[in-house]
Protein backbone atom coordinates (compact mmCIF):
# COMPACT_ATOMS: atom_id res chain seq x y z
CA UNK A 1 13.11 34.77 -12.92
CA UNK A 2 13.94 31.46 -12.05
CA UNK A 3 16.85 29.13 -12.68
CA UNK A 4 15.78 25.91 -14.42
CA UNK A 5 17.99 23.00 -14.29
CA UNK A 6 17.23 20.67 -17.65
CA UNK A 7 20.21 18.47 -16.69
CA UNK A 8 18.95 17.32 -13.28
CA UNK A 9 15.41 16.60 -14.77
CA UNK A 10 16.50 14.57 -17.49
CA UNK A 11 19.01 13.05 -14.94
CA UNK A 12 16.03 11.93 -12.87
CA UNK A 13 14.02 10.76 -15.83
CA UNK A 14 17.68 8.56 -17.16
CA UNK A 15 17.66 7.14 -13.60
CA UNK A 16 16.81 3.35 -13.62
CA UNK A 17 15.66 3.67 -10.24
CA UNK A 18 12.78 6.15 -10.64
CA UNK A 19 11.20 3.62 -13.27
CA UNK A 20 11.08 1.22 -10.83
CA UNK A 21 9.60 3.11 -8.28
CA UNK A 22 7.00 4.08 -11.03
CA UNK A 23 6.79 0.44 -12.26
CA UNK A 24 5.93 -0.39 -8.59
CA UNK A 25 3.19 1.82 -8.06
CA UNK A 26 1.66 1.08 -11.91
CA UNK A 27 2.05 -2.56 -10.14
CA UNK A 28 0.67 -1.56 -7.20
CA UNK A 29 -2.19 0.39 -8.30
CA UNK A 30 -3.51 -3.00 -10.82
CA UNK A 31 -2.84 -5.58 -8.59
CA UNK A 32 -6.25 -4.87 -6.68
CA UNK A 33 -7.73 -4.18 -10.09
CA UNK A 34 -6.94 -7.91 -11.10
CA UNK A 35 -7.56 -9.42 -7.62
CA UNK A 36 -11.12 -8.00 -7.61
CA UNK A 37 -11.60 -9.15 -11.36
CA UNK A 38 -10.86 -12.94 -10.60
CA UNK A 39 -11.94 -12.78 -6.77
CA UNK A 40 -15.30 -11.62 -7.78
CA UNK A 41 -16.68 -14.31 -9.54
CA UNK A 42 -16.33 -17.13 -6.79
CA UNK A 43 -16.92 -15.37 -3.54
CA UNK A 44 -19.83 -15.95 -2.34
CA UNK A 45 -20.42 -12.42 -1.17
CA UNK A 46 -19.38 -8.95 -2.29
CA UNK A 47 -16.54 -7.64 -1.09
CA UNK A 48 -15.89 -3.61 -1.75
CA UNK A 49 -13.28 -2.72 -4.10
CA UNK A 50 -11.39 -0.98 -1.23
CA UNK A 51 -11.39 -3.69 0.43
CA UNK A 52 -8.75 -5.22 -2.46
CA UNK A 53 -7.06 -1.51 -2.73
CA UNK A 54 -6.28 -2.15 1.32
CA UNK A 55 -4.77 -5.81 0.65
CA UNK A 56 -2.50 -4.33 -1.57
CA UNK A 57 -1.31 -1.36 0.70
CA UNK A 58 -1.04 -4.17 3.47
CA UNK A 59 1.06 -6.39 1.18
CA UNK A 60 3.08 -3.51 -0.19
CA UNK A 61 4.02 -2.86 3.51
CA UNK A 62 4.58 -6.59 4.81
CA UNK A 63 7.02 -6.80 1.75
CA UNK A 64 8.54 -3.68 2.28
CA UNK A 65 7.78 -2.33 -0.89
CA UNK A 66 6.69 1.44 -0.18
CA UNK A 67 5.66 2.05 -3.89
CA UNK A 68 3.42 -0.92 -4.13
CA UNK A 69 1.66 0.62 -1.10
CA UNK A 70 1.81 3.96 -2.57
CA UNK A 71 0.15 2.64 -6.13
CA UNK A 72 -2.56 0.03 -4.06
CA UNK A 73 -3.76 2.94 -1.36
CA UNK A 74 -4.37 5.26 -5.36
CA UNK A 75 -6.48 2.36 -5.82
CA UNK A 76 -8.29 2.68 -2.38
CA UNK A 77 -8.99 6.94 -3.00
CA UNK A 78 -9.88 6.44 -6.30
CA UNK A 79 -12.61 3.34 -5.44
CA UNK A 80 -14.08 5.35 -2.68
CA UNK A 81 -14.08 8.70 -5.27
CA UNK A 82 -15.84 6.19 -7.53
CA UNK A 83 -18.37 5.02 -4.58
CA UNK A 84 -18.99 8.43 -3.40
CA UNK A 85 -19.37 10.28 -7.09
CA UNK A 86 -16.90 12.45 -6.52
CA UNK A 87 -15.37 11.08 -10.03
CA UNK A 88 -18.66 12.15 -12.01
CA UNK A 89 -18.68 15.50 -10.27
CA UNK A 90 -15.01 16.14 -10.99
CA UNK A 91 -15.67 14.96 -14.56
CA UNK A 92 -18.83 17.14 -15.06
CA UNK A 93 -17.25 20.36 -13.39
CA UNK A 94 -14.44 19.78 -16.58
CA UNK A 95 -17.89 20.37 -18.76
CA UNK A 96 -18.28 17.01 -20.18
């Protein structure tokens, strides 16, 4: 059987810096979410919701904040999952 280790776990979950990390990806992953929400009402044209998900991974990267890229690029997979139904399959293979 295998050794578990509680005290490093909770260790990692104490750590201040691991909530940042996750507090930059949460950050990274709504910052396209917001950009397309405002954006979209005065452009003149439609721009893809990747296209906002790719911003962010581009300013994540210029700013040298990995996690930021990490959270915008969930954005980009889970737009193009949304534009190619793979969501709605993967939600109707769970049987609802």
């Amino acid at each position: 059987m295998a050794s578990m280790n509680f005290g490093d776990a909770f260790q990692t979950l104490a750590d201040d810096e691991t909530w940042m990390d996750a507090a930059e990806v949460a950050a990274g992953y709504a910052g396209p979410m917001v950009g397309a929400n405002v954006l979209e009402g005065s452009m003149p044209f439609d721009v893809p919701n990747e296209a906002y998900g790719l911003v962010g991974v581009a300013a994540g990267e210029y700013g040298g904040r990995r996690m930021v890229s990490v959270g915008s690029g969930l954005y980009t997979i889970d737009a193009l999952a949304q534009r190619a139904g793979l969501k709605r399959k993967v939600t109707q293979v769970g049987g609802n």
